[in-house]
N, C-alpha and C. Protein backbone atom coordinates (compact mmCIF):
# COMPACT_ATOMS: atom_id res chain seq x y z
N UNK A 1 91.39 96.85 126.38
CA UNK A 1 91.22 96.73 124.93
C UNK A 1 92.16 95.69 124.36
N UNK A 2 91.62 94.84 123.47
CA UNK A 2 92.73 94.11 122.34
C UNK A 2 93.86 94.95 121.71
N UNK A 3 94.41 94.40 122.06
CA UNK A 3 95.60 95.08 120.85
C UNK A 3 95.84 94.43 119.27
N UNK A 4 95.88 95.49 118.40
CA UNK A 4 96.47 94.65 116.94
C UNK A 4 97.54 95.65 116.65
N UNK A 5 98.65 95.01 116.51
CA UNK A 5 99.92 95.64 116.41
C UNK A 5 100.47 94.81 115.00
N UNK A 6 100.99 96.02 114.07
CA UNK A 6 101.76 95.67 113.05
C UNK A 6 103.27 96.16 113.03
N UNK A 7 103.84 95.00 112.71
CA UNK A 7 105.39 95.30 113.16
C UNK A 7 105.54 95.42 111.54
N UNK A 8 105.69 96.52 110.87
CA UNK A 8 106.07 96.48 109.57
C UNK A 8 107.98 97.03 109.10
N UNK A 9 107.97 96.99 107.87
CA UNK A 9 109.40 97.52 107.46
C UNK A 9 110.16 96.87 106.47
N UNK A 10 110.76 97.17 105.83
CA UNK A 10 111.51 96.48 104.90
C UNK A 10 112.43 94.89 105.56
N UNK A 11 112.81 94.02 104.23
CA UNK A 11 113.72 93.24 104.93
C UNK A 11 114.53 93.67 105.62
N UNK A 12 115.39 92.77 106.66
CA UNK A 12 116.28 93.00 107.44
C UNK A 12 116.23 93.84 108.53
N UNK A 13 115.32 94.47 108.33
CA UNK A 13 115.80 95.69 109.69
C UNK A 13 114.87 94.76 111.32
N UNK A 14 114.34 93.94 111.18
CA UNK A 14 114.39 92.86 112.44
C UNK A 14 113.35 93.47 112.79
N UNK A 15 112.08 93.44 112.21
CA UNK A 15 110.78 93.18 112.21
C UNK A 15 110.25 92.04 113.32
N UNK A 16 110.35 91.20 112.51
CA UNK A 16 110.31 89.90 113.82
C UNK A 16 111.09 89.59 114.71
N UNK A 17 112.24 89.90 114.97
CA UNK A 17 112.62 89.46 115.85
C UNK A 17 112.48 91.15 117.46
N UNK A 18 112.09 92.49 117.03
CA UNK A 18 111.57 93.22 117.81
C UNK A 18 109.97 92.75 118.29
N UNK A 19 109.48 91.83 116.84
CA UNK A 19 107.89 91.46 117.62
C UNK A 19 107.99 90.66 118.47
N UNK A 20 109.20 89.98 118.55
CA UNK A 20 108.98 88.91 119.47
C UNK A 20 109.41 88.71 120.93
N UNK A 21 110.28 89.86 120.77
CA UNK A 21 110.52 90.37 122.32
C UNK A 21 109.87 90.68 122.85
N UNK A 22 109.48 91.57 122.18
CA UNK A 22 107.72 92.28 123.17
C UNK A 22 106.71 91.39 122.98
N UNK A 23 106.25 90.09 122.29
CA UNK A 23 105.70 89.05 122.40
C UNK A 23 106.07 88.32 123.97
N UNK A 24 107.02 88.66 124.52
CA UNK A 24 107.66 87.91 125.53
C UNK A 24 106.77 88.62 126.39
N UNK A 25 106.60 89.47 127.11
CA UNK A 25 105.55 90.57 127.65
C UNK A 25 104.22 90.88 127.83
N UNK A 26 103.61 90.61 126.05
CA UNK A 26 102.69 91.12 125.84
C UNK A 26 101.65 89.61 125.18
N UNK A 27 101.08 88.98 125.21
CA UNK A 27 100.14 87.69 125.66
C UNK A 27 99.54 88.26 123.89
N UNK A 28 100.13 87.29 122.87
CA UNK A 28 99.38 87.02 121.42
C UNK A 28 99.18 86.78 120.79
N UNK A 29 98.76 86.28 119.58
CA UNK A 29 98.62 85.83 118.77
C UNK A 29 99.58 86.33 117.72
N UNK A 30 100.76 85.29 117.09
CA UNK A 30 102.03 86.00 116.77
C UNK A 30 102.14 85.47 115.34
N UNK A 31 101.48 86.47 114.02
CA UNK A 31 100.84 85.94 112.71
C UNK A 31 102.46 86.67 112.22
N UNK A 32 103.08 85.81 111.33
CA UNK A 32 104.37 86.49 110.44
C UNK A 32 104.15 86.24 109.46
N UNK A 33 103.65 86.85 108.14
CA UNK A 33 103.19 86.22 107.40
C UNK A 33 103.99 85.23 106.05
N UNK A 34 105.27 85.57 106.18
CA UNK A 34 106.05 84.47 105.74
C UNK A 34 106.13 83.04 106.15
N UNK A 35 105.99 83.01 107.62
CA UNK A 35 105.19 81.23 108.37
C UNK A 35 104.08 80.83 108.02
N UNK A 36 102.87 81.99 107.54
CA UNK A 36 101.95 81.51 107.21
C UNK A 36 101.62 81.28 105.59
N UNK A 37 101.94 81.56 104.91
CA UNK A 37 102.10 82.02 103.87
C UNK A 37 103.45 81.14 102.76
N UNK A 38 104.89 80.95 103.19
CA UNK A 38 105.75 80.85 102.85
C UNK A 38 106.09 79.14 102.11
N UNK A 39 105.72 78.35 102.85
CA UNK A 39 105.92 76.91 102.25
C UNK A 39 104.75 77.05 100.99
N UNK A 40 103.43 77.54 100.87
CA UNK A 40 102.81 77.52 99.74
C UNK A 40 103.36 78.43 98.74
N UNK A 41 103.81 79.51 98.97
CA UNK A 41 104.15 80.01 97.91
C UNK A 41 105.56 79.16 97.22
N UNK A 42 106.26 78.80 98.13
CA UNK A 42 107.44 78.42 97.67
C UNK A 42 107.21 77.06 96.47
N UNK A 43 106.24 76.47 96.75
CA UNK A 43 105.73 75.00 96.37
C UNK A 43 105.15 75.36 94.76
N UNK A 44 104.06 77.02 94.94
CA UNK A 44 103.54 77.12 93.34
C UNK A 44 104.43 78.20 92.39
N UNK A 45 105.69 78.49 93.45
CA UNK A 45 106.78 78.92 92.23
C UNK A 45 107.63 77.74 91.57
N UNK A 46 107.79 76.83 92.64
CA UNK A 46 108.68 75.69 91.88
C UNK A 46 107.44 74.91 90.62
N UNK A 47 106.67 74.85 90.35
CA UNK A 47 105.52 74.25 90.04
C UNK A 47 105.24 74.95 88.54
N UNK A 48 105.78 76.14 88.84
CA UNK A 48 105.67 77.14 87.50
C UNK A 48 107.14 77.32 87.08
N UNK A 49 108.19 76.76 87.45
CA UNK A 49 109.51 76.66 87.30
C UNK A 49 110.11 78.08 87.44
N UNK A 50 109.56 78.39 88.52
CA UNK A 50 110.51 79.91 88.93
C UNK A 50 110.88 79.65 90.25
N UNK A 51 112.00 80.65 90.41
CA UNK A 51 112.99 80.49 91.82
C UNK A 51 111.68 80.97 93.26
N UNK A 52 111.87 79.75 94.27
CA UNK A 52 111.40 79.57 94.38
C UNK A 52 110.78 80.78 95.83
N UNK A 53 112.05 81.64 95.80
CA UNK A 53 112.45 82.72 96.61
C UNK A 53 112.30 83.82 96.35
N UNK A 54 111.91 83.96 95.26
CA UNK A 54 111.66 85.47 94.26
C UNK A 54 110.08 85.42 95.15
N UNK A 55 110.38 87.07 95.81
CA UNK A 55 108.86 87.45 96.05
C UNK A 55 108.58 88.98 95.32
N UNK A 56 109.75 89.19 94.35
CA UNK A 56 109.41 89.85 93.68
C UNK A 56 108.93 89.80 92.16
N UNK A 57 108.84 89.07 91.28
CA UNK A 57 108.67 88.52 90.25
C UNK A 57 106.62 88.59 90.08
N UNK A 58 106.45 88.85 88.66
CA UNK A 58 105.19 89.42 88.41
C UNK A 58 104.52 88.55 88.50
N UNK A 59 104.42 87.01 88.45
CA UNK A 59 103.58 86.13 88.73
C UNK A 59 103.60 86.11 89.80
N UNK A 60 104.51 86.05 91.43
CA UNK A 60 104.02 86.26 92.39
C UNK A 60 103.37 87.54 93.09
N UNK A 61 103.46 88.41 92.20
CA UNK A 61 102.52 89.38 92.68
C UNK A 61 101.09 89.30 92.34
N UNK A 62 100.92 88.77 90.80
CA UNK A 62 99.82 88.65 90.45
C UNK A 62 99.21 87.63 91.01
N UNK A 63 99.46 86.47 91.56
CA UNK A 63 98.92 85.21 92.07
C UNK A 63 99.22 84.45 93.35
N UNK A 64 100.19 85.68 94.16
CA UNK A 64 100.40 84.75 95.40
C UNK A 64 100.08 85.76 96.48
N UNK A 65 100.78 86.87 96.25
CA UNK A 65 101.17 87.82 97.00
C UNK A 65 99.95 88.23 98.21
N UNK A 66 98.31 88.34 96.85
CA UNK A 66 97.51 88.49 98.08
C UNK A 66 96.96 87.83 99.06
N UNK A 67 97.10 86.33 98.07
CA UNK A 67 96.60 84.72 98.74
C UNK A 67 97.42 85.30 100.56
N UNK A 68 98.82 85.34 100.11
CA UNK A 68 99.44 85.34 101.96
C UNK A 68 99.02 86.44 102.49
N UNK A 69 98.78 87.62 102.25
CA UNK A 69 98.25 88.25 103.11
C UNK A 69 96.44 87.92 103.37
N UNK A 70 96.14 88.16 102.61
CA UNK A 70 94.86 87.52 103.06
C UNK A 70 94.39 86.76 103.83
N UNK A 71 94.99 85.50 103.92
CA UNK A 71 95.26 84.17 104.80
C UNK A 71 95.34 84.61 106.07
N UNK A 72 96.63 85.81 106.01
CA UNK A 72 96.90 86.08 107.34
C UNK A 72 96.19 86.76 108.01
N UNK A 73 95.28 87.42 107.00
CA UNK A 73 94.39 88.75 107.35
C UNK A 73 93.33 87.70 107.99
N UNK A 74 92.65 86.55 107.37
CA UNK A 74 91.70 86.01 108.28
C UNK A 74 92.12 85.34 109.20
N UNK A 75 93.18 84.89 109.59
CA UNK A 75 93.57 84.17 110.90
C UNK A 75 93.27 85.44 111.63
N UNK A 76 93.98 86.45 111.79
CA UNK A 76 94.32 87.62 112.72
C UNK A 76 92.36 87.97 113.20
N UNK A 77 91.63 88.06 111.76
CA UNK A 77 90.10 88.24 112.37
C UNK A 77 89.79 87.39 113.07
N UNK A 78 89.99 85.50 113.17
CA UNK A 78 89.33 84.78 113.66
C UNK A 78 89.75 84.97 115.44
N UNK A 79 91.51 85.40 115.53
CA UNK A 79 91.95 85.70 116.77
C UNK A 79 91.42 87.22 117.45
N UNK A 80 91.43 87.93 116.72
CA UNK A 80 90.23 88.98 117.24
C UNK A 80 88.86 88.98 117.82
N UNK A 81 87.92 87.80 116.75
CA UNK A 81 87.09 87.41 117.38
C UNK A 81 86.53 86.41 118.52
N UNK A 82 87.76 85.99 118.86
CA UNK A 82 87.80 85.27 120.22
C UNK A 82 88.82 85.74 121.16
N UNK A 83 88.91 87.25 121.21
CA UNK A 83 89.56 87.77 122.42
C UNK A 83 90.88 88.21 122.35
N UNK A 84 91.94 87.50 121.10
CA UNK A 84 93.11 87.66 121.49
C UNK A 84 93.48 88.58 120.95
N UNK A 85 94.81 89.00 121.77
CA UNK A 85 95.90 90.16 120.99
C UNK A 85 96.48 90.00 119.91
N UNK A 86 96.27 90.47 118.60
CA UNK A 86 97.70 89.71 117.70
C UNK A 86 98.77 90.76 117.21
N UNK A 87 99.81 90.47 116.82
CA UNK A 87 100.81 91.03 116.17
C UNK A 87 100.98 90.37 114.99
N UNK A 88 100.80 91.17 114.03
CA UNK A 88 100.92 91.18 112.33
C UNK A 88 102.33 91.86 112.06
N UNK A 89 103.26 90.69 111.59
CA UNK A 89 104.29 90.98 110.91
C UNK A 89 104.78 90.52 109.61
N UNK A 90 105.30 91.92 108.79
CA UNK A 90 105.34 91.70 107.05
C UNK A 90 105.03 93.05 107.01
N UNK A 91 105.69 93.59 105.67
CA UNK A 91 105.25 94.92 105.26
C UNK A 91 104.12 95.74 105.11
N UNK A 92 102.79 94.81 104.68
CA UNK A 92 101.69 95.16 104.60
C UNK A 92 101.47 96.33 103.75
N UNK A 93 103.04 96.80 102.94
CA UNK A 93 102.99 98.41 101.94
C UNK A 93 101.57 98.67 101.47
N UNK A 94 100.76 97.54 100.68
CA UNK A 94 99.71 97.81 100.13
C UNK A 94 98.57 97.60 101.32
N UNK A 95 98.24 97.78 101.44
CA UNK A 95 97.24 97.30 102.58
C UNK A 95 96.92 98.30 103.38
N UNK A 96 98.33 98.99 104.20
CA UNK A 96 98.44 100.33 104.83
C UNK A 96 97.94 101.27 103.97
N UNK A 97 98.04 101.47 102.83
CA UNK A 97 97.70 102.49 102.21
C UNK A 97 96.22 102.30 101.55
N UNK A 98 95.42 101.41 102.03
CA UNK A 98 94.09 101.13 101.75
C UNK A 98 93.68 101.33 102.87
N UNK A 99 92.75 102.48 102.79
CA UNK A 99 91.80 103.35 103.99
C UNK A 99 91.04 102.29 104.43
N UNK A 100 90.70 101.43 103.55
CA UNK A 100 89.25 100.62 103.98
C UNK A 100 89.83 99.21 104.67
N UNK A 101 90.95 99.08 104.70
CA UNK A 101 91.32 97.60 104.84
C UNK A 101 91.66 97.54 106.53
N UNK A 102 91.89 98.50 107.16
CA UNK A 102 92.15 98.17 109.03
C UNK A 102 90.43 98.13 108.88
N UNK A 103 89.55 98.99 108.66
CA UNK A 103 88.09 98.94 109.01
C UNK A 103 87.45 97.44 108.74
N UNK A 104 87.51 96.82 107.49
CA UNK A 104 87.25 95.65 107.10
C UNK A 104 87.48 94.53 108.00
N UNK A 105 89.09 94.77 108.62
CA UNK A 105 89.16 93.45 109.55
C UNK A 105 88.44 93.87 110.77
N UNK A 106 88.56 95.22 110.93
CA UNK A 106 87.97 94.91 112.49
C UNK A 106 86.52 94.40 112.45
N UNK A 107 85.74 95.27 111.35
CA UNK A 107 84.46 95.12 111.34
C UNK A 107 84.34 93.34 111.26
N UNK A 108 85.35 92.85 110.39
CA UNK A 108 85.16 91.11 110.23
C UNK A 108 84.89 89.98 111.77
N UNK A 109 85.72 91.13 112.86
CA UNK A 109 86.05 90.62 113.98
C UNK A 109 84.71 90.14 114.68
N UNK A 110 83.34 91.33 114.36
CA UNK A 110 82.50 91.44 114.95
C UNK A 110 82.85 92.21 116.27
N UNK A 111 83.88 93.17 116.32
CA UNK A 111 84.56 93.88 116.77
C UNK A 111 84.16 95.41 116.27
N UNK A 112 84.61 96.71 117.11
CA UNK A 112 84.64 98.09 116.75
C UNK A 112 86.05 98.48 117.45
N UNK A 113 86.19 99.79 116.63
CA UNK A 113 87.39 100.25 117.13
C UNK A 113 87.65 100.78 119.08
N UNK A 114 86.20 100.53 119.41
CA UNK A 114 86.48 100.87 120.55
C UNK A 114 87.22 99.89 121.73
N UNK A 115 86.73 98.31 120.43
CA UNK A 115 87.19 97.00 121.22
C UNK A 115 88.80 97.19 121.24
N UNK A 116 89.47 97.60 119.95
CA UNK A 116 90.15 97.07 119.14
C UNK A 116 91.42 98.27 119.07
N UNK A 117 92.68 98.13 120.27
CA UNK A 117 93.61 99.04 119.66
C UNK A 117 94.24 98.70 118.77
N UNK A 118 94.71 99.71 117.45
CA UNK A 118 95.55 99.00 116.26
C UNK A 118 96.61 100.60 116.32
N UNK A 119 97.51 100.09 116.33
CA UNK A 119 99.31 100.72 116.14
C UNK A 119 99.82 99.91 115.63
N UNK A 120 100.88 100.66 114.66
CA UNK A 120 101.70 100.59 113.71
C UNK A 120 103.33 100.76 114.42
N UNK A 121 104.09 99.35 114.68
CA UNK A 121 105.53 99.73 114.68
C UNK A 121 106.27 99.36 113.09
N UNK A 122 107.11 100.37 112.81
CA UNK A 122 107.74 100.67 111.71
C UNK A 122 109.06 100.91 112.10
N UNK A 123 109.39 99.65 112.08
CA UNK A 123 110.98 98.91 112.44
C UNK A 123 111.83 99.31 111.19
N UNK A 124 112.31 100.83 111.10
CA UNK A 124 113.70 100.75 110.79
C UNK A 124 115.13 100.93 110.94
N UNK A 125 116.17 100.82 109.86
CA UNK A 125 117.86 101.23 110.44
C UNK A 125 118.20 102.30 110.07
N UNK A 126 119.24 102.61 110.36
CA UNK A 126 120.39 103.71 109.98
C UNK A 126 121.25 103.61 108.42
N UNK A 127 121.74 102.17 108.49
CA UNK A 127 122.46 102.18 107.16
C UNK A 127 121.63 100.70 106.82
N UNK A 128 122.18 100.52 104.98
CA UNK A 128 121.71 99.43 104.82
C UNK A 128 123.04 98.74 104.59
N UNK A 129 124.34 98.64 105.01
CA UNK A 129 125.16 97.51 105.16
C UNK A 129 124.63 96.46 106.21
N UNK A 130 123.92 97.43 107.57
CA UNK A 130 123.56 96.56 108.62
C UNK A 130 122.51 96.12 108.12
N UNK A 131 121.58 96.45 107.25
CA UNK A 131 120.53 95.30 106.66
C UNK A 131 120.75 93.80 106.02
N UNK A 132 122.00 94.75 105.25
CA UNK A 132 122.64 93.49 104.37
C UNK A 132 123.25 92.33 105.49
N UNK A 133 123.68 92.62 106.06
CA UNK A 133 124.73 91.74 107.16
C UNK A 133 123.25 91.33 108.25
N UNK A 134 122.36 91.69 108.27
CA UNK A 134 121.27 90.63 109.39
C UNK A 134 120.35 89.80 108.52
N UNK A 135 120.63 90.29 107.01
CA UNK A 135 119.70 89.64 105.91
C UNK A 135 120.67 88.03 105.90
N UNK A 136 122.03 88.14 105.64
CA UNK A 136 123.23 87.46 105.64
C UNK A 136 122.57 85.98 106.68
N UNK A 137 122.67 86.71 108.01
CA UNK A 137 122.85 86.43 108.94
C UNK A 137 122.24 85.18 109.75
N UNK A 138 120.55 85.54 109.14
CA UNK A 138 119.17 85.20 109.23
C UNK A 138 119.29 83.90 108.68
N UNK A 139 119.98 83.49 107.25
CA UNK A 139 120.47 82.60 106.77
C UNK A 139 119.19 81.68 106.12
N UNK A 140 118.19 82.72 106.33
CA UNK A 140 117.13 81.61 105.05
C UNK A 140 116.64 81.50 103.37
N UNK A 141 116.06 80.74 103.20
CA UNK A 141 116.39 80.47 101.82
C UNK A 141 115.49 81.21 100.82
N UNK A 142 114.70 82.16 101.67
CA UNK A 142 114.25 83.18 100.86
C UNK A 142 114.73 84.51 100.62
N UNK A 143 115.38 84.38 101.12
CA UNK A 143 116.53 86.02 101.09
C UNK A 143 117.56 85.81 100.31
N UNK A 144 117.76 84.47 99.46
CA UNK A 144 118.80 83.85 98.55
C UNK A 144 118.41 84.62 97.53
N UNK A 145 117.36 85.08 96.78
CA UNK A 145 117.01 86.19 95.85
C UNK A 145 117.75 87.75 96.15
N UNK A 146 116.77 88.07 97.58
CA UNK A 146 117.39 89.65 97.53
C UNK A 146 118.89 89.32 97.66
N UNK A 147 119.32 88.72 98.16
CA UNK A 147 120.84 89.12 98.04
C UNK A 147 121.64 88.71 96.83
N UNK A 148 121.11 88.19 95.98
CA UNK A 148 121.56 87.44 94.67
C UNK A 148 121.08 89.23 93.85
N UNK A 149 120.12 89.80 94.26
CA UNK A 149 119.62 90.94 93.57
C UNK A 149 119.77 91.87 94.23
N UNK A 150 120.94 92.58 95.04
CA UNK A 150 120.60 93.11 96.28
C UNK A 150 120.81 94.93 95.19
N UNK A 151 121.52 94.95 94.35
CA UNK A 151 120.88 96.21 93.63
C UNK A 151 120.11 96.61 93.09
N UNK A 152 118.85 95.50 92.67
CA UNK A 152 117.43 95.66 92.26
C UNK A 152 116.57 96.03 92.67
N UNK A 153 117.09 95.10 94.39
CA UNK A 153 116.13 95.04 95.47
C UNK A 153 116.06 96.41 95.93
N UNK A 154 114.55 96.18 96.87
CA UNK A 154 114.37 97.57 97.48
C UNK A 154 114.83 97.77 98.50
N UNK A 155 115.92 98.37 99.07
CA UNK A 155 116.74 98.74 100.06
C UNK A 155 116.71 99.44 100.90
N UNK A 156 115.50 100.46 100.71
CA UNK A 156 115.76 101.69 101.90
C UNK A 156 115.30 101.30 102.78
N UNK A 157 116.44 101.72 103.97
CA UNK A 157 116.36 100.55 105.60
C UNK A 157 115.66 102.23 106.57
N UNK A 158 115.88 102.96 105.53
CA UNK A 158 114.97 103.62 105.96
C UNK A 158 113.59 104.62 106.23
N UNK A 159 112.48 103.15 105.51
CA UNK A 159 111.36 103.60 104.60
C UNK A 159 110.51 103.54 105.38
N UNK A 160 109.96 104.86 105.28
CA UNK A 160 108.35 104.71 106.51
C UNK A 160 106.68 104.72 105.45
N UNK A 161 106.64 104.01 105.32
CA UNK A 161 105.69 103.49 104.63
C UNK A 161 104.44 104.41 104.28
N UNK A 162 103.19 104.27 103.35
CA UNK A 162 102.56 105.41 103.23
C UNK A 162 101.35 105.15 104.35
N UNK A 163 100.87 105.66 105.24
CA UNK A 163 99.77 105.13 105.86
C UNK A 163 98.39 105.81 105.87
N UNK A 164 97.66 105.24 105.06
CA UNK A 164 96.02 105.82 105.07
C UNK A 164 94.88 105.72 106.10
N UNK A 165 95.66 104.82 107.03
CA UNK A 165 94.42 104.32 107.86
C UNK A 165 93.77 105.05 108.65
N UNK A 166 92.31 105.27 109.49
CA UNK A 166 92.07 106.07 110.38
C UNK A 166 92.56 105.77 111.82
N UNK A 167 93.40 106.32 112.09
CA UNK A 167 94.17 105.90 113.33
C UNK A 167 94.77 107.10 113.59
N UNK A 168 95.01 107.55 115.17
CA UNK A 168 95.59 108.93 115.54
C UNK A 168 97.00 108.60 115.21
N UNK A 169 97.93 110.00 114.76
CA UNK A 169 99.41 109.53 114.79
C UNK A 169 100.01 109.26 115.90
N UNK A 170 100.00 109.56 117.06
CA UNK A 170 100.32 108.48 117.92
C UNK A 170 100.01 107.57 117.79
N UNK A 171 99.50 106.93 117.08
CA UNK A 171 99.24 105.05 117.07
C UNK A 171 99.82 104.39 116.19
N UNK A 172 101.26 105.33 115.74
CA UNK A 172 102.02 105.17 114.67
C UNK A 172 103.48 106.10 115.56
N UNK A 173 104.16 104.62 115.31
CA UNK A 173 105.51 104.56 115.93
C UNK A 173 106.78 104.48 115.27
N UNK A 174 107.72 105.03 115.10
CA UNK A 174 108.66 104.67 114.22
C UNK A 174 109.78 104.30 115.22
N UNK A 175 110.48 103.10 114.85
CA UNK A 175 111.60 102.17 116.34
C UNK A 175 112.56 102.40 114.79
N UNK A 176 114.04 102.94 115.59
CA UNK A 176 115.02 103.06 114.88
C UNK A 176 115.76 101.42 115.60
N UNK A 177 115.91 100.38 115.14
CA UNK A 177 116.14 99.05 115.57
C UNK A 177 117.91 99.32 114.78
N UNK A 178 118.77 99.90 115.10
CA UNK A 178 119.97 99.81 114.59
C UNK A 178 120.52 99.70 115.75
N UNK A 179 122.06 98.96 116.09
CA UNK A 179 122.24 98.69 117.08
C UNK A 179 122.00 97.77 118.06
N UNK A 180 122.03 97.32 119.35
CA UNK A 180 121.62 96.28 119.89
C UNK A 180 120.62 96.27 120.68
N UNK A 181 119.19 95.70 120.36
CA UNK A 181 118.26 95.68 120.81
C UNK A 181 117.86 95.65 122.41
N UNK A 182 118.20 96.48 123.53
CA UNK A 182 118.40 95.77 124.39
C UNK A 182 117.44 96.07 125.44
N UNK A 183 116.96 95.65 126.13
CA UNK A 183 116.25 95.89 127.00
C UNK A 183 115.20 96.54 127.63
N UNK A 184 116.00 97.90 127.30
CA UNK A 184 115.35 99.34 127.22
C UNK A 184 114.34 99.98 125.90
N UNK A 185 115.03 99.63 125.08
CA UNK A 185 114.12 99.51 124.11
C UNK A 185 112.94 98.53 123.79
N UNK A 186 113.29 97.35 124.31
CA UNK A 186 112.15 96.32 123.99
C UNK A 186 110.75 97.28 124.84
N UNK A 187 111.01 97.43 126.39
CA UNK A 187 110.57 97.99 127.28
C UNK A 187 109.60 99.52 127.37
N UNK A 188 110.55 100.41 126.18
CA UNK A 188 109.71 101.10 125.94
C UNK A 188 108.81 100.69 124.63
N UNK A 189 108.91 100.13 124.15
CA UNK A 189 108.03 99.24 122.79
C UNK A 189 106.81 98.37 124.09
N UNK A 190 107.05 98.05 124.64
CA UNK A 190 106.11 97.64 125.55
C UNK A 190 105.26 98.13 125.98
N UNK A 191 105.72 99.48 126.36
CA UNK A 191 105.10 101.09 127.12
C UNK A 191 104.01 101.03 126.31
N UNK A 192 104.89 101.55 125.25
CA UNK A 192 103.78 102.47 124.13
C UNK A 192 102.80 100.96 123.44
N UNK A 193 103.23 100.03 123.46
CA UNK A 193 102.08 99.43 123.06
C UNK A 193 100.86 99.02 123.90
N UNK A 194 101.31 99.21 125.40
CA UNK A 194 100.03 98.54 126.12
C UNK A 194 99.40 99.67 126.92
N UNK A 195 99.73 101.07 126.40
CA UNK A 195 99.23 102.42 127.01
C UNK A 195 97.95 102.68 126.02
């Protein structure tokens, strides 16, 4: 079977960088949707004279927010429909909690769920100092907001998201990523994704 794996979770708690270990392993199509997504948005906030890093602000919710997922949502169908594995990383908060929206892509795939395994890793921490300090760390210029706002921002490093989808709960994983990622863990993230 294909795999579609979503590495979701708040900032910082190393979303992408757990997808990408097990990317090392696991043969896919590797959609983040800030790469895909991120130079356009950044381009029609400066354009409307807002910072250009705010992905929280009501005009980018109202006018960008779904453009990038969306985008990403049809790349991930077009790689479905020619065979490959992908890993979807980004929160996806709204999306997960729309019953109809895992059915939509697969069905887009020309795909069924029988083609099509989809699990949920939900990458979070222990405390959020260690969020703050890998947010720090990461050193890009869109995290110059949350940390300029880091008491506004939404912080809990340890939020398991609401999930509506039809999927067994085993196909929903929660990775406590605090600490040093090492080996063993990538390994069993491997397990459970290609079982």
């Amino acid at each position: 079977m294909q795999k579609l794996v979503f590495f979701v979770g708040v900032a910082g708690t190393g979303k992408t960088t757990v997808a990408e270990r097990v990317a090392d392993q696991i043969p896919c199509a590797f959609l983040d949707r800030d790469t895909v997504g991120g130079r356009f948005v950044e381009r029609f906030l400066e354009m409307n004279d807002l910072d250009p890093n705010d992905r929280d602000s009501d005009f980018y919710k109202k006018h960008l927010r779904d453009l990038e997922y969306d985008t990403t949502k049809d790349i991930c169908i077009e790689n479905l429909r020619v065979g490959q594995n992908v890993f979807m990383i980004s929160p996806f908060t709204a999306e997960l909690k729309n019953k109809e929206w895992i059915d939509e892509v697969v069905e887009a795939s020309g795909k069924t769920k029988e083609d099509i395994d989809v699990k949920v890793v939900v990458v979070t921490l222990e405390d959020i100092e260690q969020q703050r300090k890998r947010i720090e760390e990461r050193g890009t210029e869109r995290d110059t907001w949350k940390l300029d706002n880091w008491d506004s921002y939404e912080t809990r490093v340890d939020f398991v998201p609401t999930i509506n989808w039809d999927i067994s709960e085993d196909h929903v994983h929660i990775f406590d990523n605090s600490g040093e990622l090492t080996e063993e863990k990538v390994q069993d993230l491997v397990k459970y994704i290609s079982q």
